[in-house]
C-alpha atoms as a PDB file:
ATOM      1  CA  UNK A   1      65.280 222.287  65.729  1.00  0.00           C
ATOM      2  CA  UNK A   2      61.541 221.342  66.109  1.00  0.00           C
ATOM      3  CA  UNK A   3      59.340 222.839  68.349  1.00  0.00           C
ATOM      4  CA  UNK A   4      58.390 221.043  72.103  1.00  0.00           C
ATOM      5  CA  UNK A   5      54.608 219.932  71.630  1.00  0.00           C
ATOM      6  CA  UNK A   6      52.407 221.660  74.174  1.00  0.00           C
ATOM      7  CA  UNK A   7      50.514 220.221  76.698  1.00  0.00           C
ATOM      8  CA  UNK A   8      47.150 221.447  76.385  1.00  0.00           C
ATOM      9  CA  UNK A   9      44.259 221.587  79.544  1.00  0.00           C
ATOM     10  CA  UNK A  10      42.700 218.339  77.839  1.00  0.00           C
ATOM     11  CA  UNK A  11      45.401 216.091  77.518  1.00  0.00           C
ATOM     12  CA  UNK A  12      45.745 213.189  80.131  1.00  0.00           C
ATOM     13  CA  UNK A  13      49.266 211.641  81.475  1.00  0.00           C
ATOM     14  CA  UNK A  14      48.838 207.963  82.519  1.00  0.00           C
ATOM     15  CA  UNK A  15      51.380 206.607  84.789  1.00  0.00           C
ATOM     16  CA  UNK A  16      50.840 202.267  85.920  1.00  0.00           C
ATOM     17  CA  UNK A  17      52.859 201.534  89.076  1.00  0.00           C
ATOM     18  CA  UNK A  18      51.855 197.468  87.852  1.00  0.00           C
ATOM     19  CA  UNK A  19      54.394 195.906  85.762  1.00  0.00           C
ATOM     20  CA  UNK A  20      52.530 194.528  82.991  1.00  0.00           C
ATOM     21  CA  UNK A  21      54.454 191.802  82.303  1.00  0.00           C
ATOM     22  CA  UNK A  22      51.564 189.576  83.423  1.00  0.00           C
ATOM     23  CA  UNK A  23      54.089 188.255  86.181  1.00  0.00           C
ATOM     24  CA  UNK A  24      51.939 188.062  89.138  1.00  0.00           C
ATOM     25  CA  UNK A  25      48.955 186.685  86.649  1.00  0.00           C
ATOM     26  CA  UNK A  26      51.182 183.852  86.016  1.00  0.00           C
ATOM     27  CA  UNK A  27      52.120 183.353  89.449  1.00  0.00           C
ATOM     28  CA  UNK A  28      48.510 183.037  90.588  1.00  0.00           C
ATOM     29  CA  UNK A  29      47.971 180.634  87.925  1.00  0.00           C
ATOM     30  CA  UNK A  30      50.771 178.735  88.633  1.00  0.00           C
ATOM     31  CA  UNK A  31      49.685 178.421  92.450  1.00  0.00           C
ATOM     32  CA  UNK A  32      46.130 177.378  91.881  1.00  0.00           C
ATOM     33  CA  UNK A  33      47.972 174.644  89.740  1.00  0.00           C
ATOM     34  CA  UNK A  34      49.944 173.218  92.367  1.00  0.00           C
ATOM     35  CA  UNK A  35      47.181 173.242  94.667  1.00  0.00           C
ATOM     36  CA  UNK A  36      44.728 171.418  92.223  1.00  0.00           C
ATOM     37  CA  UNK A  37      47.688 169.114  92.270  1.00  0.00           C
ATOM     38  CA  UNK A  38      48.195 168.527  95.745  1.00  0.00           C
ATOM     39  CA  UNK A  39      44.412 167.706  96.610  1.00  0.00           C
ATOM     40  CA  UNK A  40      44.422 165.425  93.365  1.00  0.00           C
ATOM     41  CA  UNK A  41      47.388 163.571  95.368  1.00  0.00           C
ATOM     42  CA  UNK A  42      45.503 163.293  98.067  1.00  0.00           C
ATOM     43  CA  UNK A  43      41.999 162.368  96.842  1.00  0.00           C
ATOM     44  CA  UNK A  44      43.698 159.255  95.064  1.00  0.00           C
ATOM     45  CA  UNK A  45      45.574 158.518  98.470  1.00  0.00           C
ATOM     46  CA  UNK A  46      42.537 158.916 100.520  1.00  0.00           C
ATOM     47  CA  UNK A  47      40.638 156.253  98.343  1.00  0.00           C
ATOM     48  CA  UNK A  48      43.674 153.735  97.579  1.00  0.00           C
ATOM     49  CA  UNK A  49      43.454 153.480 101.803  1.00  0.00           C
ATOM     50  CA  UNK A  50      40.182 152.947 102.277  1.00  0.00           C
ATOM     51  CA  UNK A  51      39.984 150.503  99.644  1.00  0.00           C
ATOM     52  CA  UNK A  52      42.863 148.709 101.031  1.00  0.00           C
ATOM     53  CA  UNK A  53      40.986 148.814 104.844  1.00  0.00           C
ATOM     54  CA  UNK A  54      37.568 147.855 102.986  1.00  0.00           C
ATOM     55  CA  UNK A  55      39.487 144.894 101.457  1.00  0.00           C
ATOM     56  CA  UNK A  56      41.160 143.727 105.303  1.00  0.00           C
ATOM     57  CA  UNK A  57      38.028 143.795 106.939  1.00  0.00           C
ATOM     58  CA  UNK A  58      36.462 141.706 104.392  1.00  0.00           C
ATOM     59  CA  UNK A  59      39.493 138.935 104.608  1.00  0.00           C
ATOM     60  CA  UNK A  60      38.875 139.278 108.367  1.00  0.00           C
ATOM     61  CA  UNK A  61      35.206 138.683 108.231  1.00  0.00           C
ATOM     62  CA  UNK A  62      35.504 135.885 106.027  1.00  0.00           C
ATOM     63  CA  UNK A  63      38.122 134.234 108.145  1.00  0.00           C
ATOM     64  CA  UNK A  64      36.065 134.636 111.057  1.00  0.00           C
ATOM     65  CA  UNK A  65      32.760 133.215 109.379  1.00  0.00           C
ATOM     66  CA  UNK A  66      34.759 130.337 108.477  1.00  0.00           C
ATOM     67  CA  UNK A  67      35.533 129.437 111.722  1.00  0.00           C
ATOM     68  CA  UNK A  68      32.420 129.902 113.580  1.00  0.00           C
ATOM     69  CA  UNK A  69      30.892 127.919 110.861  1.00  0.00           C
ATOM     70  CA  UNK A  70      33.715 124.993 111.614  1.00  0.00           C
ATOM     71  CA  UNK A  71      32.845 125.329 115.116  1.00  0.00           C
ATOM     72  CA  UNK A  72      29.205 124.832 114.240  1.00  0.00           C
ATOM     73  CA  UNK A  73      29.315 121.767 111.861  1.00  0.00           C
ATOM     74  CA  UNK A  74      31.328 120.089 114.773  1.00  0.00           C
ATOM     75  CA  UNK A  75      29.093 120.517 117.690  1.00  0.00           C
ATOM     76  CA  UNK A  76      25.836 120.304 115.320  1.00  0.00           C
ATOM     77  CA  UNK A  77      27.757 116.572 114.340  1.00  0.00           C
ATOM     78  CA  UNK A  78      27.615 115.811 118.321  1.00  0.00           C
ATOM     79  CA  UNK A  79      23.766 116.757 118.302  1.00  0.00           C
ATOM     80  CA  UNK A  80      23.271 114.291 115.330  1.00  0.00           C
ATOM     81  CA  UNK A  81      25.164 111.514 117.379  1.00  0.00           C
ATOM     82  CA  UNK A  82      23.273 112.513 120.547  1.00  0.00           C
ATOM     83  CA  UNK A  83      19.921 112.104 118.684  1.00  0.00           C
ATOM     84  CA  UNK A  84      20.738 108.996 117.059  1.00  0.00           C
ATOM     85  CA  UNK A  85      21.325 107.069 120.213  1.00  0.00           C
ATOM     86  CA  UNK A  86      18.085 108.924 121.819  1.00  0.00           C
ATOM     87  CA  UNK A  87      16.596 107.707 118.848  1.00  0.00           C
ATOM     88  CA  UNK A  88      17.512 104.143 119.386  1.00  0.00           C
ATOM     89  CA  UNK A  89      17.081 103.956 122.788  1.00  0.00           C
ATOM     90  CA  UNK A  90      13.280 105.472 122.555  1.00  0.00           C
ATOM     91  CA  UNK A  91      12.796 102.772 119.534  1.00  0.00           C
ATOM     92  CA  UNK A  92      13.896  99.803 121.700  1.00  0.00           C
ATOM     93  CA  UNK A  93      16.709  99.447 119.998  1.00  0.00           C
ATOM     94  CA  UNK A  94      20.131  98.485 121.787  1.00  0.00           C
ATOM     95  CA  UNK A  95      17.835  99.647 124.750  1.00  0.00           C
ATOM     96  CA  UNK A  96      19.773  97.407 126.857  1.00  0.00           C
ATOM     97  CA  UNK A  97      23.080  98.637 126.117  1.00  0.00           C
ATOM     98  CA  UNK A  98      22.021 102.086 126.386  1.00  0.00           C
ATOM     99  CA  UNK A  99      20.918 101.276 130.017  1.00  0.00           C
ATOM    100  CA  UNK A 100      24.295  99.426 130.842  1.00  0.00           C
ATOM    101  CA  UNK A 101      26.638 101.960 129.921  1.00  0.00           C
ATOM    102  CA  UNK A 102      24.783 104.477 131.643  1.00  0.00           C
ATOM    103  CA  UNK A 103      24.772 102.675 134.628  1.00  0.00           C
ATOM    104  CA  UNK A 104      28.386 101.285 134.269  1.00  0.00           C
ATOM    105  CA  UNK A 105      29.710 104.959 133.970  1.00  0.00           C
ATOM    106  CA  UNK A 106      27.648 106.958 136.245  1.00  0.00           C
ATOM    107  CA  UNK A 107      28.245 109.818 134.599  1.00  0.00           C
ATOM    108  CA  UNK A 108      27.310 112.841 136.430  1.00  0.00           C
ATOM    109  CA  UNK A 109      26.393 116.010 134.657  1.00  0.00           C
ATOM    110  CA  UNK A 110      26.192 118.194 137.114  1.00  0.00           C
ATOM    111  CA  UNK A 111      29.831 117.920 138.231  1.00  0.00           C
ATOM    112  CA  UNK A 112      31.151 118.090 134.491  1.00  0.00           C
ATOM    113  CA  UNK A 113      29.257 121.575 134.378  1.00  0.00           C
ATOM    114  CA  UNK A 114      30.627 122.957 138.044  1.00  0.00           C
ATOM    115  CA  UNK A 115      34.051 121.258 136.801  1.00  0.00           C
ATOM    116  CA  UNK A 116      33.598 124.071 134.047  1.00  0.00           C
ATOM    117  CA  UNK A 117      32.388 127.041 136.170  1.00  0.00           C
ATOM    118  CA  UNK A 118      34.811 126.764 138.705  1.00  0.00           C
ATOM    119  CA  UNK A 119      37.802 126.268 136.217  1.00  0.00           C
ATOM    120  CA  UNK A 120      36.595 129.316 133.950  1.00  0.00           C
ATOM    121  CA  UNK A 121      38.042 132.897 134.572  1.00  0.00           C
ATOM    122  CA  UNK A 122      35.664 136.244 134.678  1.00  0.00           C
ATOM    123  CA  UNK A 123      37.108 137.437 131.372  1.00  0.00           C
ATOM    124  CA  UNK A 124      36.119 134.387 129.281  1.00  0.00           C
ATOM    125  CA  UNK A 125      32.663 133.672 128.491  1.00  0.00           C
ATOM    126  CA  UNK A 126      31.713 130.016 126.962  1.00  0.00           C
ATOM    127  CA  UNK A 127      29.150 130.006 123.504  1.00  0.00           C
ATOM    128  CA  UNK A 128      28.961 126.698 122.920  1.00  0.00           C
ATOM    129  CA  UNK A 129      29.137 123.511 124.810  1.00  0.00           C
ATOM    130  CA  UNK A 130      29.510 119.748 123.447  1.00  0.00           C
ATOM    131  CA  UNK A 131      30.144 116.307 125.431  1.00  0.00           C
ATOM    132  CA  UNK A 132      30.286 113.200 124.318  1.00  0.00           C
ATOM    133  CA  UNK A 133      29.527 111.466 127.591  1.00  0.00           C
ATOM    134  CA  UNK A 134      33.189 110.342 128.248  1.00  0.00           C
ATOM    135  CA  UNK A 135      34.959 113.170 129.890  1.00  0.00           C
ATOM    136  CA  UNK A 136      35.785 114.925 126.775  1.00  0.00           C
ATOM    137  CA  UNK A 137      34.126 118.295 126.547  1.00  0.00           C
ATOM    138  CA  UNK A 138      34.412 120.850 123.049  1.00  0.00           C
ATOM    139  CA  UNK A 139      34.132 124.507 124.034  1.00  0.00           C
ATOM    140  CA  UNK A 140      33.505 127.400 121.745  1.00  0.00           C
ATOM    141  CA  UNK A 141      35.258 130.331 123.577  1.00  0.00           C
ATOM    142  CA  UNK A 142      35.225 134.131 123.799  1.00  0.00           C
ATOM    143  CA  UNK A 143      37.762 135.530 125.759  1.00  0.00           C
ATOM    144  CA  UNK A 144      38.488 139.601 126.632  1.00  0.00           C
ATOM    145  CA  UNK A 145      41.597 140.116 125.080  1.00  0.00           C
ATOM    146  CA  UNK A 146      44.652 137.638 124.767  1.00  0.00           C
ATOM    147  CA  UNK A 147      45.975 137.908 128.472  1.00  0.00           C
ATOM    148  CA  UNK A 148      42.732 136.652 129.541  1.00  0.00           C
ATOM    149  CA  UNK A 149      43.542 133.320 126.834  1.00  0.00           C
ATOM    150  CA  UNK A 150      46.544 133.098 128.324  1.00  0.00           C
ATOM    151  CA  UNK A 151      45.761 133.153 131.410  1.00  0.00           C
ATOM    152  CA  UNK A 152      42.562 130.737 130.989  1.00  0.00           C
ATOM    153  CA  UNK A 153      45.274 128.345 129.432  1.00  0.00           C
ATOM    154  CA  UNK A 154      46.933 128.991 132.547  1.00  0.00           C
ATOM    155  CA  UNK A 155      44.103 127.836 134.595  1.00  0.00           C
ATOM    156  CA  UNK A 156      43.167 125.008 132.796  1.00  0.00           C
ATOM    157  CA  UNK A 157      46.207 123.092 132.608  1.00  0.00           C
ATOM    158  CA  UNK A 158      47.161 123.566 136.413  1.00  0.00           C
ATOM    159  CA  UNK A 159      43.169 122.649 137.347  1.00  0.00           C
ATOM    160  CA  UNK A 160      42.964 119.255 139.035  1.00  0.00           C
ATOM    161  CA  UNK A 161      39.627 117.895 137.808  1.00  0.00           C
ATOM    162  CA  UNK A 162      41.371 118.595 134.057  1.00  0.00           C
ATOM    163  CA  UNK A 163      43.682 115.996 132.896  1.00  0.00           C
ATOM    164  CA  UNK A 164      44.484 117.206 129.416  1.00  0.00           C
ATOM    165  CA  UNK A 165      43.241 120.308 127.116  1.00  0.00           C
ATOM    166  CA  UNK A 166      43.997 121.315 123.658  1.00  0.00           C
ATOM    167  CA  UNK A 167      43.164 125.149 121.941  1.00  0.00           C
ATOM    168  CA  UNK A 168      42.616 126.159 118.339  1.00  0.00           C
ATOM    169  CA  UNK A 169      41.591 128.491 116.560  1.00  0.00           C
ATOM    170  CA  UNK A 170      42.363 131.478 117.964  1.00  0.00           C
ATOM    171  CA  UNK A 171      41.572 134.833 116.575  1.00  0.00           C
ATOM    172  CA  UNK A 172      40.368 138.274 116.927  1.00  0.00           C
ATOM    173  CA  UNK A 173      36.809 139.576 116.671  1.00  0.00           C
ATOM    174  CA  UNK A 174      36.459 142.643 114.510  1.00  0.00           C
ATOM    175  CA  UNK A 175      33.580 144.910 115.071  1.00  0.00           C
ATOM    176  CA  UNK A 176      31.751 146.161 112.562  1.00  0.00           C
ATOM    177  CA  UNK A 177      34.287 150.072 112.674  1.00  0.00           C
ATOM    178  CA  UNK A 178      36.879 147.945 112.833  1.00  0.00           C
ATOM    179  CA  UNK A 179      37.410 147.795 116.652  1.00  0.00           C
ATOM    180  CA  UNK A 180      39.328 144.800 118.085  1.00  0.00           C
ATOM    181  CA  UNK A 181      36.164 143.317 120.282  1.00  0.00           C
ATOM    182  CA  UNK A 182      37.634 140.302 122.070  1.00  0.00           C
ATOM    183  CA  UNK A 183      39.722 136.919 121.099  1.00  0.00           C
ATOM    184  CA  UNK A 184      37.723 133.978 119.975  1.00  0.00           C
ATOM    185  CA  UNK A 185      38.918 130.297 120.414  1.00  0.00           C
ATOM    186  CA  UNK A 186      38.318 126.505 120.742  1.00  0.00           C
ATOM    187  CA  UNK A 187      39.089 124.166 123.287  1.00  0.00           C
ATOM    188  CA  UNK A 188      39.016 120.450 124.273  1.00  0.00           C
ATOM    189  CA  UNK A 189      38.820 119.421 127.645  1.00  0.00           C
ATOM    190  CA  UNK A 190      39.555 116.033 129.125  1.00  0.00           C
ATOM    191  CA  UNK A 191      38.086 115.343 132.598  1.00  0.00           C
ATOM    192  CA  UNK A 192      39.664 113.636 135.221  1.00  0.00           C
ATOM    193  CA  UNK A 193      37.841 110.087 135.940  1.00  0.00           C
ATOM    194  CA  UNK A 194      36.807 111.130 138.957  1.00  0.00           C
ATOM    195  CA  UNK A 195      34.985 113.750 137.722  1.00  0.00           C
ATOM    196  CA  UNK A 196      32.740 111.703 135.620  1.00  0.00           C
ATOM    197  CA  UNK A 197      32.255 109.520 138.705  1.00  0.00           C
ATOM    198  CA  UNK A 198      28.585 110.021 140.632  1.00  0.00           C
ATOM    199  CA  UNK A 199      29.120 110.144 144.142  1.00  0.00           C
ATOM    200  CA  UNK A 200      25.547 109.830 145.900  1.00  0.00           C
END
């Protein structure tokens, strides 16, 4: 039978109360992993939606450009047609005519404009203003929200001085953090005859 080894006063016992497996290394590892994952889901997330928003605003603004440069062209065609017959008149061309109609319709401006203030609700505000001399008025319109169209609709087709109106063109104004900022719209008004008719 062999002999039990002595312990002698320099010999060391080591005792680990760690497994060393590497188990808990591994979970770490596998932790950090998932977590690199997650915010990888989310960074791609974070920039497919703000490309997608970047790409809707733009479609908005471009819509909306469109129209205001619609509305434009068609009141910038009434200034050309205003113009030309200012020009022939001033020439002494169809100077005669001009005179007659002018005096045959009496037109009165001044009542066509407090036709428009007094049939125009606080939450609208009128940009642009075109006539051509016969009752029929184009109006380039900002409006609140859409109650306030509706209700301007409202107004305008029970008004008595207004015998027939048409809208278009209505749409939303975008601001530039993407805050709704009103309703745009176009309108046509049709005066009543007596309207257009100067009473001294």
């Amino acid at each position: 039978m062999a002999a039990a080894k002595k312990i002698g006063k320099n010999d060391e016992i080591r005792v680990s109360l760690l497994p060393d497996d590497g188990s808990s290394v591994q979970r770490a590892a596998r932790a950090r992993f998932y977590m690199l994952c997650g915010v990888f889901v989310l960074l791609i997330a974070a920039i497919a939606g703000a490309s997608w928003y970047l790409k809707f605003q733009a479609g908005r603004m471009r819509t909306d450009s469109q129209s205001r440069r619609d509305a434009v062209r068609a009141v910038a065609g009434e200034i050309q047609q205003a113009e030309t017959s200012f020009a022939k008149a001033r020439n002494g061309v169809g100077v005669i005519g001009f005179a007659k109609s002018a005096i045959e319709s009496h037109i009165a401006a001044e009542n066509m404009f407090k036709t428009l203030e007094s049939a125009v609700i606080p939450e609208v505000a009128l940009k642009n203003i075109a006539a051509d001399g016969k009752g029929v008025i184009i109006l380039s319109v900002h409006a609140k929200d859409f109650s306030a169209v509706a209700r301007q609709i409202r107004v305008w087709k029970e008004y008595h001085d207004i015998a027939d109106m048409k809208v278009s063109g209505i749409q939303t104004v975008v601001g530039a953090l993407g805050k709704v900022d009103g309703v745009d719209f176009n309108a046509t008004l049709t005066l009543a005859p007596s309207v257009l008719v100067w009473k001294p």
